[in-house]
N, C-alpha and C. Protein backbone atom coordinates (compact mmCIF):
# COMPACT_ATOMS: atom_id res chain seq x y z
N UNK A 1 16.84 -22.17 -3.58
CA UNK A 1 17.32 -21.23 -2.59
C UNK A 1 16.13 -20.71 -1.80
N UNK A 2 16.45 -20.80 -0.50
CA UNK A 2 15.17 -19.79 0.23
C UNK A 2 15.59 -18.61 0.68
N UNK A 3 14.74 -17.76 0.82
CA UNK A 3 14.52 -16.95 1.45
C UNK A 3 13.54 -16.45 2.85
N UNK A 4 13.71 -15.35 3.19
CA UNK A 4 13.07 -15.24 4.39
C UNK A 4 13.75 -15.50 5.87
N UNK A 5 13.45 -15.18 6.61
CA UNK A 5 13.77 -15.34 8.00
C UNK A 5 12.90 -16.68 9.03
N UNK A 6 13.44 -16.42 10.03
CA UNK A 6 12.41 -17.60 11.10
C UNK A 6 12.43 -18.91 10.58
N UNK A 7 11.82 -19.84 11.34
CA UNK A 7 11.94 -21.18 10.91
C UNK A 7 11.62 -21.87 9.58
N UNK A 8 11.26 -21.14 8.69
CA UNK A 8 10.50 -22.02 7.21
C UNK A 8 11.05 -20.26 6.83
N UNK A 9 11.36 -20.97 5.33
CA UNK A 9 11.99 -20.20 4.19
C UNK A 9 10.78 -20.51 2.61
N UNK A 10 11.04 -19.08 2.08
CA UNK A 10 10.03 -19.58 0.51
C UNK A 10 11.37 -19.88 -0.06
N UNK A 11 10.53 -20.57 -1.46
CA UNK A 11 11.52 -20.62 -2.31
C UNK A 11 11.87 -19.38 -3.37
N UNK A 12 12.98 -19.04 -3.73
CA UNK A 12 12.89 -17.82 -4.23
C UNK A 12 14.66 -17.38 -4.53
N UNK A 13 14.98 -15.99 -4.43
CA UNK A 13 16.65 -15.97 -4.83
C UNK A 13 16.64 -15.22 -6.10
N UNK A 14 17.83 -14.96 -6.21
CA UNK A 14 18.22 -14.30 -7.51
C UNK A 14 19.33 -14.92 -8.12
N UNK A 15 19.52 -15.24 -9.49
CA UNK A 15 17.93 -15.17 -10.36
C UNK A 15 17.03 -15.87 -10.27
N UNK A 16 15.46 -15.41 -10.86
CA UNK A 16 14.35 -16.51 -10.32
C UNK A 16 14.72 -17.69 -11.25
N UNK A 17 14.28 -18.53 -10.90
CA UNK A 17 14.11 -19.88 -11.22
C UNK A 17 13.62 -19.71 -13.09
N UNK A 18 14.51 -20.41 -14.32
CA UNK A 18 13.17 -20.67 -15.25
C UNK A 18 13.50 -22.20 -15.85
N UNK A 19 12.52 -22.76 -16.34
CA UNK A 19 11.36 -22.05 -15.97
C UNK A 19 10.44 -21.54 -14.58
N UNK A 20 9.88 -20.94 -14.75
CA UNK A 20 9.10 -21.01 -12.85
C UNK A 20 8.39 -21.88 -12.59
N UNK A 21 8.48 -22.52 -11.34
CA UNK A 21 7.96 -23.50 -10.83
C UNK A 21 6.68 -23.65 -10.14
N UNK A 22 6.00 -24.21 -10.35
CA UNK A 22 4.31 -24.78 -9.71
C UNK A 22 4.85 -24.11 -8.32
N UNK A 23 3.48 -23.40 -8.43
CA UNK A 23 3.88 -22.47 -6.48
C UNK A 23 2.48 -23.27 -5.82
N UNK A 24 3.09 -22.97 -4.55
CA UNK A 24 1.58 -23.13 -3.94
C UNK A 24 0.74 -21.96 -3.32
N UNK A 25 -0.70 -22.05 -2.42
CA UNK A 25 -1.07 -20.97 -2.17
C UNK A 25 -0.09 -20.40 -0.94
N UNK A 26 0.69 -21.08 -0.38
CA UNK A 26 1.05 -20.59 0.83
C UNK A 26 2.32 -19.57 -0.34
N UNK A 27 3.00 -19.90 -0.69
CA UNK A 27 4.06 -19.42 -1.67
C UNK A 27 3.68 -18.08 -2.12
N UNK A 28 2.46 -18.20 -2.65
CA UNK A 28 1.64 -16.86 -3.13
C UNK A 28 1.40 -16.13 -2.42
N UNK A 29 0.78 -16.04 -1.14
CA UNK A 29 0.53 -15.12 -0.32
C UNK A 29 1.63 -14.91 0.37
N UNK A 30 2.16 -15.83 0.82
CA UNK A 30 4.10 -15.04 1.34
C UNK A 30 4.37 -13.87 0.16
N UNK A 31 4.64 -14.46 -0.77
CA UNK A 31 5.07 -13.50 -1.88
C UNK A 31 4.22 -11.82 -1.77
N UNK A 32 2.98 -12.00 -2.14
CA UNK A 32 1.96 -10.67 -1.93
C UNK A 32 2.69 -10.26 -0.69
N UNK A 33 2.44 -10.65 0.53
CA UNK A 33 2.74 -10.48 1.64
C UNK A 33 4.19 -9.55 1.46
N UNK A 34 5.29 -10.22 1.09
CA UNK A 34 6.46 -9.73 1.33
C UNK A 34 6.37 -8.01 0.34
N UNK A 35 5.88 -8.68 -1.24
CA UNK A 35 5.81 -7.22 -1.84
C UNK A 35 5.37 -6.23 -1.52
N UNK A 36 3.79 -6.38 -0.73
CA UNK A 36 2.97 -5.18 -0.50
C UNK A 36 3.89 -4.53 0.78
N UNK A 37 4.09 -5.08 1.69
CA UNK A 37 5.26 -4.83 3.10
C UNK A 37 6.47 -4.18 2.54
N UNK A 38 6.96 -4.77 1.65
CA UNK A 38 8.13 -3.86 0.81
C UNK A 38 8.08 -2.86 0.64
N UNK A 39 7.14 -2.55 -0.55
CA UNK A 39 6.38 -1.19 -1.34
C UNK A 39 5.99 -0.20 -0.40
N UNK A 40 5.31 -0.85 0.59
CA UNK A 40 5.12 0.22 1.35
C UNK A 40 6.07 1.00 2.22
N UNK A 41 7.05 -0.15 2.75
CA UNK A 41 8.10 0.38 3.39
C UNK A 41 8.97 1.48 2.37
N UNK A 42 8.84 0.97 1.16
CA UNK A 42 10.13 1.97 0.51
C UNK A 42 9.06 2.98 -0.23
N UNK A 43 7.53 3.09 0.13
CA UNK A 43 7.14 3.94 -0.54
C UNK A 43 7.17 5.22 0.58
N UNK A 44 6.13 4.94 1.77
CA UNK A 44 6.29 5.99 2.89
C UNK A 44 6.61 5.22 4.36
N UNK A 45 7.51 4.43 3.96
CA UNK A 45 8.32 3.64 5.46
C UNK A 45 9.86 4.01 5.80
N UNK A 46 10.48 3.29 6.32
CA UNK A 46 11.66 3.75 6.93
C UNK A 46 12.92 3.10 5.78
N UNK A 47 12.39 2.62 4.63
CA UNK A 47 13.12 2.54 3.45
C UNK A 47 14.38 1.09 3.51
N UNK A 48 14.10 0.34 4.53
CA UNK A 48 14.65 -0.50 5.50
C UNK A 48 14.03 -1.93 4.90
N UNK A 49 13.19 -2.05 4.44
CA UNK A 49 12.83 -3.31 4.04
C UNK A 49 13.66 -3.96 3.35
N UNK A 50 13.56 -5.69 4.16
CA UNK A 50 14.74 -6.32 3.27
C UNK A 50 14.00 -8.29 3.07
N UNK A 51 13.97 -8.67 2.17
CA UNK A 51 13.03 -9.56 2.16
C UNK A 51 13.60 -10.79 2.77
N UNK A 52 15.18 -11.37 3.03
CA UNK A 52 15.48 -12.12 4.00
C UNK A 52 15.70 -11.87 5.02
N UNK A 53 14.71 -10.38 5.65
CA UNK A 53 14.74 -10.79 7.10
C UNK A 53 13.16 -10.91 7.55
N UNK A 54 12.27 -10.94 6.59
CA UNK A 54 10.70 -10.75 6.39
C UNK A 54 10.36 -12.55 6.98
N UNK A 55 9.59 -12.67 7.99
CA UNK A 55 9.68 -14.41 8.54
C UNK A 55 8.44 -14.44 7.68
N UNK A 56 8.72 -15.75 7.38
CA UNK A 56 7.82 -17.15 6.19
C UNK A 56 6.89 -17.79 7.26
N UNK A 57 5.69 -17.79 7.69
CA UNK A 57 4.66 -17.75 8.62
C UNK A 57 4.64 -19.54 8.07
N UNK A 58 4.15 -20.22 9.16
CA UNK A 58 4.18 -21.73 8.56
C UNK A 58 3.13 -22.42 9.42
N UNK A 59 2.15 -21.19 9.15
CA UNK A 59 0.53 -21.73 9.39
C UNK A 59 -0.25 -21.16 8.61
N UNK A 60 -1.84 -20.81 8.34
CA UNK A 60 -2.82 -20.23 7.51
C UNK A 60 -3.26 -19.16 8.17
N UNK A 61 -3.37 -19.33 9.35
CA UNK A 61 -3.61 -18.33 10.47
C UNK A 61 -2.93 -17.05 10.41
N UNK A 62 -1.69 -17.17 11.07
CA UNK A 62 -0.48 -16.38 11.04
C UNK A 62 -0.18 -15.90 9.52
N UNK A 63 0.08 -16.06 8.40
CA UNK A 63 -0.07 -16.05 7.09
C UNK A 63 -0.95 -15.18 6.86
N UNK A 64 -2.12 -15.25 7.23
CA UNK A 64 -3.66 -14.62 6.89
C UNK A 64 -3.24 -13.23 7.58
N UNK A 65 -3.37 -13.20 8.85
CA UNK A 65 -2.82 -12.01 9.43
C UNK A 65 -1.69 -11.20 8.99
N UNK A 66 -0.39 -11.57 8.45
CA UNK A 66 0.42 -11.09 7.76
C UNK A 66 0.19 -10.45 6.78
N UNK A 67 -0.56 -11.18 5.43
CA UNK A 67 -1.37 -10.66 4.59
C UNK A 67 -2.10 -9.37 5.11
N UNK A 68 -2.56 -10.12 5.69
CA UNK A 68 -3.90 -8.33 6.27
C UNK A 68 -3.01 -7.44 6.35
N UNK A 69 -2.19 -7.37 7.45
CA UNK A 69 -1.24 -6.22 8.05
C UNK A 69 -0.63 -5.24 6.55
N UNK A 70 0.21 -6.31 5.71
CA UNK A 70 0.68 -5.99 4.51
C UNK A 70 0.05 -4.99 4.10
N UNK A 71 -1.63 -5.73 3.29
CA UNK A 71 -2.56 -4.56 2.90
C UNK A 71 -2.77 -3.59 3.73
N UNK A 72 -2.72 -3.38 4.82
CA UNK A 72 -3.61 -2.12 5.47
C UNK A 72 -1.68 -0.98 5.43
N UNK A 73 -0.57 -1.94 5.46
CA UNK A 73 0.39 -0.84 5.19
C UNK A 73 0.31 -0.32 3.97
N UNK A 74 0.17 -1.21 2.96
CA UNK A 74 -0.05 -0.27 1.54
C UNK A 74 -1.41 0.89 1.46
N UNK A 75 -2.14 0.20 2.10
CA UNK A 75 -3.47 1.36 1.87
C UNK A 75 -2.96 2.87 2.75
N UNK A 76 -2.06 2.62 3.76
CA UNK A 76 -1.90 3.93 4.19
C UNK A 76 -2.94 4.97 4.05
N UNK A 77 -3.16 5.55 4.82
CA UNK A 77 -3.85 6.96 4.33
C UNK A 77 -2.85 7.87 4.15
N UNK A 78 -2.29 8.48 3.02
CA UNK A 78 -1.16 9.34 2.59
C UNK A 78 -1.61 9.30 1.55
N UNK A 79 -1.70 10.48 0.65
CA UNK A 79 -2.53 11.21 -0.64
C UNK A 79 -1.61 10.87 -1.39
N UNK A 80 0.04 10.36 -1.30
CA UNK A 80 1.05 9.64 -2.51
C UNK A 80 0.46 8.31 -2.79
N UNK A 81 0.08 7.65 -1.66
CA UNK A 81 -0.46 6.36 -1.67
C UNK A 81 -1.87 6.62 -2.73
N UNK A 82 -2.69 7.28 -1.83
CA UNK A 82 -4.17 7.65 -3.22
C UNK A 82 -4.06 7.79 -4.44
N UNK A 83 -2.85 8.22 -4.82
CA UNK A 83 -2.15 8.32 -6.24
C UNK A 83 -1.82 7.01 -6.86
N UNK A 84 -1.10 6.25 -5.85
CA UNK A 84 -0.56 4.69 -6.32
C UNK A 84 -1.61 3.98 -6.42
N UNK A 85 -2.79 3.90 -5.23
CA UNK A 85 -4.31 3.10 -5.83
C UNK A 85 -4.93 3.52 -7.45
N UNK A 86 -5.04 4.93 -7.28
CA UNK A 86 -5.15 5.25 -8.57
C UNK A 86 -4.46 4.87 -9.71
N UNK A 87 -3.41 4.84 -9.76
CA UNK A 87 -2.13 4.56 -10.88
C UNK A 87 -2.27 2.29 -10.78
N UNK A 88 -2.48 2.09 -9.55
CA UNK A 88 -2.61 0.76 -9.79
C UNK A 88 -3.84 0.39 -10.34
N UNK A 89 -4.98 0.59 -10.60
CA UNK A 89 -5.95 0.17 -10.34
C UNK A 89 -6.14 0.53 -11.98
N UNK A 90 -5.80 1.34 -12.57
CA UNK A 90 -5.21 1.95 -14.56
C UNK A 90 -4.81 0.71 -14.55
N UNK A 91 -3.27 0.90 -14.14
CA UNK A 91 -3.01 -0.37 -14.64
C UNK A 91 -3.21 -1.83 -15.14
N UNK A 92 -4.04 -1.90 -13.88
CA UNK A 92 -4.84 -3.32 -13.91
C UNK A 92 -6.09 -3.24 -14.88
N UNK A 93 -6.94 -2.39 -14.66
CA UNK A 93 -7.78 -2.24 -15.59
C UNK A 93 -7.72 -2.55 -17.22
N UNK A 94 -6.73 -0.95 -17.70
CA UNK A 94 -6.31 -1.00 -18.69
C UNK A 94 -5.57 -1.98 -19.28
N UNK A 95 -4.20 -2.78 -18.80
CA UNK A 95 -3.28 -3.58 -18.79
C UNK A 95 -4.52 -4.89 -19.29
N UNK A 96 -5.99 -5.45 -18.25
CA UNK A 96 -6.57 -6.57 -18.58
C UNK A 96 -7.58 -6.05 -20.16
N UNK A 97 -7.61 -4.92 -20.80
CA UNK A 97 -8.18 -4.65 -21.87
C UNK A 97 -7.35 -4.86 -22.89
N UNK A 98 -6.32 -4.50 -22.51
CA UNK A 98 -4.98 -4.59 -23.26
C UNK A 98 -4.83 -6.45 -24.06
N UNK A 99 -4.59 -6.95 -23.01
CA UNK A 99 -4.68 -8.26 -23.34
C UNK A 99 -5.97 -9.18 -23.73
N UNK A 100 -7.30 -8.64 -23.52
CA UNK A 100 -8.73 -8.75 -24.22
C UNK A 100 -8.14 -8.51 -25.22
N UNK A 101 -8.00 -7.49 -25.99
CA UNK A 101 -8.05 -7.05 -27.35
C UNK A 101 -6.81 -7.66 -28.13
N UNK A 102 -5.70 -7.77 -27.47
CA UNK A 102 -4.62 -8.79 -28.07
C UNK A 102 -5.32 -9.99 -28.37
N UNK A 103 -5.85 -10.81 -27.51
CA UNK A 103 -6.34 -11.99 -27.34
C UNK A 103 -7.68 -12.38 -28.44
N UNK A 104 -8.24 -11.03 -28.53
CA UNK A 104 -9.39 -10.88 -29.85
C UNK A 104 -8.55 -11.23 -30.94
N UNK A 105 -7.96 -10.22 -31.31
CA UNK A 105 -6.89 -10.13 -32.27
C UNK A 105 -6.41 -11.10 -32.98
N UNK A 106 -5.74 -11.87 -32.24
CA UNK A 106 -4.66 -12.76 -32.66
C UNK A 106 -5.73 -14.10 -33.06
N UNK A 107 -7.09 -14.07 -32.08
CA UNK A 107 -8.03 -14.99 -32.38
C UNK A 107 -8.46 -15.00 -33.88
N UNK A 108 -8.63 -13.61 -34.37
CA UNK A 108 -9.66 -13.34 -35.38
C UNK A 108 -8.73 -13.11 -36.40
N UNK A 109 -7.69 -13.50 -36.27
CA UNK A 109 -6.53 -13.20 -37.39
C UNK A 109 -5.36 -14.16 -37.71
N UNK A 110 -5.48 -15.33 -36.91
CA UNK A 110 -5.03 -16.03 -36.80
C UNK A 110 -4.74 -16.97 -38.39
């Protein structure tokens, strides 16, 4: 199933695919692309975001730029947003220690 708008669709739908399937890079950055554009819309946007009407860019160029745009809507300058860098950036942190120490673990105990 695709999704997206404009001439080229990702692959994608509900429910996802399992198992999940070999993506490519273009797949990946659509994806980032569509989430960060989302998040932001439903974090301090017009709450309107909808991901089949979000167009599937079907160059590197155009893609690249999309990407950018995405990030600079999530970075917002809005002090809720400074909160979500903060709260994301735990996450990621903590979340990759998390799985270090699982990964010790299960090594050394195996």
């Amino acid at each position: 199933m695709l999704v997206g708008a404009g001439e080229w669709g990702r692959d994608g739908g509900r429910p996802h695919p399992y198992p999940p399937p070999v993506t490519t890079i273009a797949w990946r950055m659509h994806h980032l692309t569509e989430m960060l554009a989302g998040r932001a819309d439903w974090t301090v946007g017009s709450h309107s975001f909808d991901e089949d009407e979000m167009v599937v860019r079907n160059d590197a160029a155009s893609a690249i730029d999309a990407l950018r745009s995405a990030v600079a809507a999530w970075r917002a300058e809005d002090p809720f947003l400074e909160i979500v860098w903060w709260v994301n950036q735990e996450v990621l942190h903590h979340g990759a220690e998390i799985a270090l120490l699982r990964d010790l673990h299960r090594a050394t105990h195996a």
